[in-house]
Structure formats: structure tokens, C-alpha cells
Protein backbone atom coordinates (compact mmCIF):
# COMPACT_ATOMS: atom_id res chain seq x y z
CA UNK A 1 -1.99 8.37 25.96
CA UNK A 2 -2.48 5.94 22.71
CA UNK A 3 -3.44 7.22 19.38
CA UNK A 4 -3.55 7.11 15.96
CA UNK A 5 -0.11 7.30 15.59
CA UNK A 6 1.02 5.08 18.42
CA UNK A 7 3.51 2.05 17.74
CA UNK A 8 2.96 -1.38 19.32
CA UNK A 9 3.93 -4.03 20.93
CA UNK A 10 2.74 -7.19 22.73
CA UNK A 11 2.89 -9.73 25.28
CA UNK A 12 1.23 -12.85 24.24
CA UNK A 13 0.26 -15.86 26.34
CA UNK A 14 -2.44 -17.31 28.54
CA UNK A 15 -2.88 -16.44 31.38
CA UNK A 16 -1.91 -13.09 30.69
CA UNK A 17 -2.86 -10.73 33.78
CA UNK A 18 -0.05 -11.52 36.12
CA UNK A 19 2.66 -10.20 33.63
CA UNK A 20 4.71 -7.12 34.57
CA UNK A 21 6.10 -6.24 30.96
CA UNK A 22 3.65 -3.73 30.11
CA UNK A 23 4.01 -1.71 33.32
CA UNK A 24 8.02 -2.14 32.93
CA UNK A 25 7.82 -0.89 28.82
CA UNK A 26 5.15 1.42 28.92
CA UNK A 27 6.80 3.23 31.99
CA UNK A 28 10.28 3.05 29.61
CA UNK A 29 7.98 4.48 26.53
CA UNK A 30 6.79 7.03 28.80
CA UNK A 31 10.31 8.50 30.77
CA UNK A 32 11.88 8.74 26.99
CA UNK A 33 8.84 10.26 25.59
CA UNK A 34 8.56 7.37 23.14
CA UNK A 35 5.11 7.24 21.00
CA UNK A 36 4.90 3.26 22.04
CA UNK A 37 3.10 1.23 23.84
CA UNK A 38 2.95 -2.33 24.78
CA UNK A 39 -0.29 -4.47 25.35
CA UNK A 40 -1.15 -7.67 26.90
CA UNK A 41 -2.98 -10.25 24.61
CA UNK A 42 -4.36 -13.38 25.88
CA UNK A 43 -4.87 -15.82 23.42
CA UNK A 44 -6.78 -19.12 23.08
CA UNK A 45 -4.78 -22.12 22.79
CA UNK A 46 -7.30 -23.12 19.24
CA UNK A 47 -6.31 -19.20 17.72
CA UNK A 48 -2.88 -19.07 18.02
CA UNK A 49 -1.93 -19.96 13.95
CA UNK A 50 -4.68 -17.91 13.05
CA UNK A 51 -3.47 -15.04 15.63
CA UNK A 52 0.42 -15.91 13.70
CA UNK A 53 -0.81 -14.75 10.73
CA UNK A 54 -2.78 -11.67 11.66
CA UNK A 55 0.46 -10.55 13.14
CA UNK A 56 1.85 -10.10 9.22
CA UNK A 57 -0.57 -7.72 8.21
CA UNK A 58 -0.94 -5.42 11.87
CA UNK A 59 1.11 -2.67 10.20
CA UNK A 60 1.96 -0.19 13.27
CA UNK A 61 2.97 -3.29 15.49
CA UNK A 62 6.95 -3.83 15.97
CA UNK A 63 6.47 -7.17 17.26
CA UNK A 64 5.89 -9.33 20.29
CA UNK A 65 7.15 -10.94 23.80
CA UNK A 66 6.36 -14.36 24.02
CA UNK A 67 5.45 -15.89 27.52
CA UNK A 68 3.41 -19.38 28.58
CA UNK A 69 2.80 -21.73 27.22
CA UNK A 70 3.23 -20.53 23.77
CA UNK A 71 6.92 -20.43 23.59
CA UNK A 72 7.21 -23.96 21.85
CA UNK A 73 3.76 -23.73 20.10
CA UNK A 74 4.42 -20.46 17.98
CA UNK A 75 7.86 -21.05 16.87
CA UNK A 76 6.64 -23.48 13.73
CA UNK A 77 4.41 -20.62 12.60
CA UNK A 78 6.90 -18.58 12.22
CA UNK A 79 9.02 -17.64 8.57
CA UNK A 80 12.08 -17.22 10.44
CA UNK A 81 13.99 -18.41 13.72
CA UNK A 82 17.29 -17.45 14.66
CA UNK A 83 19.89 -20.00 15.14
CA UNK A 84 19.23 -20.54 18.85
CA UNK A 85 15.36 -20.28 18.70
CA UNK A 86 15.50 -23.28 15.91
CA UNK A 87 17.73 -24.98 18.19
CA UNK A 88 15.74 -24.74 21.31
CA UNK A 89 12.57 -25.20 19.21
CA UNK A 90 11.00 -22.34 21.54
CA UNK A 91 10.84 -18.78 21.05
CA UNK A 92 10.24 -15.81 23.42
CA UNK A 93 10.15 -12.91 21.22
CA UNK A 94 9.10 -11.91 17.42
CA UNK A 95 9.94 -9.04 15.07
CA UNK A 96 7.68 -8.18 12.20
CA UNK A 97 9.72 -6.71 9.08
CA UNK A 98 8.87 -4.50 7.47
CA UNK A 99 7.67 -6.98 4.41
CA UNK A 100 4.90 -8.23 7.21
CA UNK A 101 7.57 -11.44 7.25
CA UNK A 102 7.45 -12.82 11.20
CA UNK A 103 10.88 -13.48 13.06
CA UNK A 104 11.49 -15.29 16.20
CA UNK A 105 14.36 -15.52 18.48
CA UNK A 106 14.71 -16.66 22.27
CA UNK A 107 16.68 -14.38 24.72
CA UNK A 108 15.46 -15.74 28.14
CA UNK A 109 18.91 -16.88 28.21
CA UNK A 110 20.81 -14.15 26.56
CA UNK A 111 19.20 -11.85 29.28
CA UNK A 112 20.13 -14.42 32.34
CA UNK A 113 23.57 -14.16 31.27
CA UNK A 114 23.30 -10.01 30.79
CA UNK A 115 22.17 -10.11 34.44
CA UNK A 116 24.83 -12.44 35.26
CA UNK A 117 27.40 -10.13 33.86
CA UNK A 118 25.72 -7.19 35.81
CA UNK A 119 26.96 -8.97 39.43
CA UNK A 120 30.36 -9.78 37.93
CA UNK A 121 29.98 -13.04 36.53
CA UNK A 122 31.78 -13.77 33.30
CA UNK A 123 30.75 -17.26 31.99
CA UNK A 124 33.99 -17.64 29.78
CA UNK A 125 36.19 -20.62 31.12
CA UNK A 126 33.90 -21.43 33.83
CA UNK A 127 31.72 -24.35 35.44
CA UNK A 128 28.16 -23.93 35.75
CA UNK A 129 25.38 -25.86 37.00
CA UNK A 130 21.38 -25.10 35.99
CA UNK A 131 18.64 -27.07 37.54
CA UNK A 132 15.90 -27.53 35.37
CA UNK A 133 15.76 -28.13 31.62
CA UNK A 134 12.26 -26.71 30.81
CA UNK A 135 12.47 -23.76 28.53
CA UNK A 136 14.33 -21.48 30.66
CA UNK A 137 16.77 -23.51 31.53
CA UNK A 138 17.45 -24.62 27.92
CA UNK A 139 17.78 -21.19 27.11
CA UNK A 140 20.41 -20.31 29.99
CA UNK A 141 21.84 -23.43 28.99
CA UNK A 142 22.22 -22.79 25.65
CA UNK A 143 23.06 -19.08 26.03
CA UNK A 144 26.19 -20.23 29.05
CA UNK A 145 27.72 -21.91 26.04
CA UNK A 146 27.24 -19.40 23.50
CA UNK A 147 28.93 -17.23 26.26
CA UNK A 148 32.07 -19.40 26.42
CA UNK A 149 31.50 -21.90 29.79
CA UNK A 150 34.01 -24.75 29.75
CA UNK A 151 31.73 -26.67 31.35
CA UNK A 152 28.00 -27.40 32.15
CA UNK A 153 25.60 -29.37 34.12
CA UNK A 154 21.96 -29.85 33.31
CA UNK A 155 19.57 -31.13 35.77
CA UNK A 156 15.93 -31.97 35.36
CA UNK A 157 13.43 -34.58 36.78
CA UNK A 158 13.00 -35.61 33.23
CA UNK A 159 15.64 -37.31 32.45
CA UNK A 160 14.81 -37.73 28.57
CA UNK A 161 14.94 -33.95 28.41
CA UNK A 162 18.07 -33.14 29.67
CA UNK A 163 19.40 -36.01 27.38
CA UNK A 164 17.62 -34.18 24.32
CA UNK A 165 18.74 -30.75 25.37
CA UNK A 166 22.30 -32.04 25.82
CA UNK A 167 22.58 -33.62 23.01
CA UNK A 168 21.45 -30.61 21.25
CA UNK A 169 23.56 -28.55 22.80
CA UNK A 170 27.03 -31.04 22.13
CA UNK A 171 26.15 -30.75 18.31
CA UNK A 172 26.22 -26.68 18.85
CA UNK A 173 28.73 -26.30 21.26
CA UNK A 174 31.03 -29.34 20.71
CA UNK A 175 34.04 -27.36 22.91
CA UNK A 176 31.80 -27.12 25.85
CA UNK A 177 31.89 -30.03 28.28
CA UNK A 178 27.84 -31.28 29.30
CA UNK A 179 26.97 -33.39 31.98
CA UNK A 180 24.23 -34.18 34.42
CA UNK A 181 26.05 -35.40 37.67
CA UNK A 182 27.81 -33.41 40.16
CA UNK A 183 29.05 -35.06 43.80
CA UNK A 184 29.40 -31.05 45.59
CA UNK A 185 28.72 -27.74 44.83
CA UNK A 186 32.63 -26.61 45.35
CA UNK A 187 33.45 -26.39 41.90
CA UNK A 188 30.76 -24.65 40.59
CA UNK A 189 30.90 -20.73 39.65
CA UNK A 190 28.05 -20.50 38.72
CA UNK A 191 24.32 -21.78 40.34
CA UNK A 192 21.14 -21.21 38.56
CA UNK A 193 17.68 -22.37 39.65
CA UNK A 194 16.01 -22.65 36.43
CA UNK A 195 12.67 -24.68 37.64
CA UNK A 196 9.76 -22.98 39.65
CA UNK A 197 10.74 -24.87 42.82
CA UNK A 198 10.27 -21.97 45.49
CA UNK A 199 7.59 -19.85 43.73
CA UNK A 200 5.30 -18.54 46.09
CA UNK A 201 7.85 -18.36 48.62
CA UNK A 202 7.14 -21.62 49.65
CA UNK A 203 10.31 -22.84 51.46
CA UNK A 204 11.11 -25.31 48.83
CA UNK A 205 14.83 -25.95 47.50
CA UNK A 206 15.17 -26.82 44.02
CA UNK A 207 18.39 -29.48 45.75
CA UNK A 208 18.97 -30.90 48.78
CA UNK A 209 19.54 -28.83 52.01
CA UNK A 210 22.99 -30.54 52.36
CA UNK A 211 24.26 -30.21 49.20
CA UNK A 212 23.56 -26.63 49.03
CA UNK A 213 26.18 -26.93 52.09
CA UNK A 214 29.03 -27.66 49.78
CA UNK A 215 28.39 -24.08 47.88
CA UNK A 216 31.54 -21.90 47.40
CA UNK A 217 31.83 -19.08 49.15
CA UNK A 218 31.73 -16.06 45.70
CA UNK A 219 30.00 -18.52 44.10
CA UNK A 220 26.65 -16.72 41.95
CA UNK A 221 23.73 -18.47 42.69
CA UNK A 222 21.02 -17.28 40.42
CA UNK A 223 17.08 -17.99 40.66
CA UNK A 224 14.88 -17.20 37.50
CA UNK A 225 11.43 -17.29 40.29
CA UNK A 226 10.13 -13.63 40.24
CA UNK A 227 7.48 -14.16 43.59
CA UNK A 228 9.12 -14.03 45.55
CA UNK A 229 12.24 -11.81 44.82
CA UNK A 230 14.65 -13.72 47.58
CA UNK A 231 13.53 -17.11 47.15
CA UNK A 232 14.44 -19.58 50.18
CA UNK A 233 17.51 -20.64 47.69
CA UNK A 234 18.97 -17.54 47.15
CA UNK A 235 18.59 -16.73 51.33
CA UNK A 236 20.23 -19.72 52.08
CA UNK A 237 22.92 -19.55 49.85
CA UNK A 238 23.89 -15.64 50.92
CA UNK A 239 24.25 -17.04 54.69
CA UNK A 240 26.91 -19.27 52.95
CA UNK A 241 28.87 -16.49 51.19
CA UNK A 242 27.69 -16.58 47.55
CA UNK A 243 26.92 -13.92 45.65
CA UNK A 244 22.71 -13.92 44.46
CA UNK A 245 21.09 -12.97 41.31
CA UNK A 246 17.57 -12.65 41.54
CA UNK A 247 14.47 -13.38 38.87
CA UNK A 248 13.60 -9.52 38.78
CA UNK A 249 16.98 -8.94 38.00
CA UNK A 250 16.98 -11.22 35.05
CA UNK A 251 13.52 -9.86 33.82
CA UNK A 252 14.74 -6.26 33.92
CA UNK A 253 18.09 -6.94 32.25
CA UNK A 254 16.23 -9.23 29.24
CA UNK A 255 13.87 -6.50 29.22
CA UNK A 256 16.67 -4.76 26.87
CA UNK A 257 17.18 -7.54 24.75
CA UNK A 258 13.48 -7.79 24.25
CA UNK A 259 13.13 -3.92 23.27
CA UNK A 260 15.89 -4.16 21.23
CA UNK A 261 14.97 -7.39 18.43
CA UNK A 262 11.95 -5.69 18.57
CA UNK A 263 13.37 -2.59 17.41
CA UNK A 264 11.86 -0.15 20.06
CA UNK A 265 14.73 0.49 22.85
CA UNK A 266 18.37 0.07 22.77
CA UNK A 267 19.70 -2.91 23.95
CA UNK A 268 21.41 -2.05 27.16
CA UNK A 269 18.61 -0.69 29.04
């Protein structure tokens, strides 16, 4: 039950109906017998600098997850952006101090990687491929380097933006090798399907049927689409011997590094 005394967060985007965060925090408030709660907002597109700075003076709010399409719109409202938010120009998640000053960081990717680490996956040393270079995959992208890969492949129908992100990410990560070709799977450890080919469990493959032949065995091949949970992808590639991560997966493991820049969980949740 909300009252007076209640703490809050948010989830802020538009649409905003078909996110699961609320039910997945407020059910985390509730077991620990936490006076939180999280709400959705949806916000108009014309609002959002004048929604920015309401946010410094809401006093009993913590702070809030960011979700489409404001991820890239918000950040330059902000007073603060961490290191990887500023370099991704995109943020997923705010923390208001204390001071009513407004912080942003991105940890779609730190929470990918988390997830990653949960099936066995370490990233240091290793070659990885993501496919897709909209803000998700930048932030895996961005967060497989922080995390040590020795090498990387981006992938995107827009080629402009995978040379922007890469570039980007060579001035950050100058020890990390980043390309955007790849003749066979075989030396990849890592897989991600960072685009939302498959959503709606539509059959679709975010690469060719053939190439996904060449897959490793033990290879992790990840897919950040929630609906369905077992994407066509990740089917296919577990009747070839990899090892699967699924979007649910990811959202429940980020859902700790959400709670805890926000200050209201730890971060290993």
C-alpha cells in the first residue's frame, strides 16, 4: 500500500503500458518489506525538459529507469552523466541527490554482461560479435570492452552508426580490437542479438540461416528480445550446441544495477 511516507521511483517513456519493471520492483519492495514503490510515467515527447526539471524538486523520489525513446533525448538535460552515458550520448537510468542535482548513467550493457557472467561467460580475453548498434547494442558494446574483450564486432544496417559507435569506442578502449566483418561464426565466444529482429516470435534471424551454421558448439549466444523469451535465434542456435542467454534474463539481472544507482536495492539482486 502507498502512503505518505512511501519512496519512489519511475519508469519513464512512451509508450509506457507494456513495461514489466514495476511488477518486477514493486514485487522486490514488497518480499523485503521495503516502503518503495515504482510507477510508470508516460510522457509527451513536447514535456520531457520541462518533466527534467520537475524531477529536481520531487523530494521523496530516488530516481528513474529510462526506456523508449527517451534514452538519447534526456541525457542533455541532465547535470551529470557518467563516463559511459556521455560516451554513448544515451542514458537508461537517473539518480536524484540529495541537492535535487539529476544524474544519469546507462547500464543496459553493464546488466547484459551481469547476465552473461550468470551462464559462465567471462568477456576478458575474448571475441565477441553484437548485431545491432542502436542503443542496446552500443551499450553491450561499450560495456564488452569495459569488461576486458580482446576483440569486437559491431554490426548494424546503418553503416554510419557502427562507424560512429566504433570510433567512439577505439578512443575509449584503444586495447580492444573493433571491427565490422566476420567470414564464420567459429571464432566467436560470444553472440549477441542486439536488434529487435525476432520480436513477436516472428521466425526472423537477425543473420543468415547459414552462417548461424558456422556457430561453435559452447559458444553464448545472447538475444536482448523479451517476447518472446526463446526467440527463433536462440532455438536454433541450442540445436547447434551453444549455450543461450535470453532477454528476460538480461532484464532481471540489470534490474540490480538499476535498483542499485538508484539507491533502493543492492546491486546483486
Amino acid at each position: 500500500m502507498i502512503g505518505g511516507a512511501t519512496k519512489l521511483v519511475a519508469i519513464v517513456g512512451s509508450p509506457i503500458a507494456q513495461v514489466k519493471s514495476p511488477a518486477n520492483f514493486n514485487i522486490w519492495f514488497q518480499e523485503n518489506n521495503l516502503d518503495l514503490a515504482m510507477i510508470p510515467i508516460d510522457v509527451r515527447a513536447d514535456s520531457v525538459a520541462a518533466f527534467v526539471d520537475t524531477l529536481r524538486g520531487w523530494q521523496n523520489l530516488h530516481g528513474c529507469v529510462i526506456t523508449v525513446p527517451y534514452k538519447q533525448v534526456i541525457a542533455p538535460h541532465l547535470d551529470r552523466l557518467s563516463q559511459r552515458a556521455a560516451l554513448l550520448g544515451a542514458v537508461n537510468v537517473i539518480r536524484r541527490e540529495a541537492d535535487g542535482t539529476l544524474l544519469g548513467d546507462n547500464v543496459d550493457g553493464e546488466g547484459f554482461v551481469g547476465a552473461a557472467r550468470q551462464q559462465g561467460f567471462e568477456p576478458k580475453g575474448k571475441k565477441a560479435l553484437v548485431l545491432g548498434a542502436g542503443g542496446v547494442g552500443s551499450a553491450i558494446a561499450c560495456a564488452l570492452c569495459e569488461a576486458g574483450v580482446a576483440e569486437l564486432v559491431i554490426t548494424d544496417l546503418d553503416s554510419q552508426r557502427v562507424q560512429a559507435l566504433a570510433a567512439a569506442l577505439h578512443g575509449a578502449f584503444p586495447n580492444t580490437h573493433i571491427g565490422h566483418e566476420y567470414p564464420s561464426l567459429a571464432d566467436f565466444a560470444l553472440v549477441a542479438n542486439a536488434s529487435p529482429v525476432g520480436m513477436g516470435d516472428n521466425g526472423e534471424l537477425p543473420l543468415p540461416a547459414a552462417m548461424l551454421e558456422t556457430l561453435t558448439a559452447g559458444t553464448l549466444v545472447a538475444d536482448v528480445v523479451t517476447s518472446p523469451a526463446i526467440t527463433a535465434f536462440l532455438q536454433r542456435a541450442k540445436t547447434l550446441g551453444a549455450l543461450i542467454q535470453t532477454g528476460p534474463q538480461m532484464a532481471r539481472a540489470q534490474m540490480g544495477n538499476l535498483g542499485h544507482f538508484m539507491g533502493v536495492t543492492p546491486l546483486g539482486i
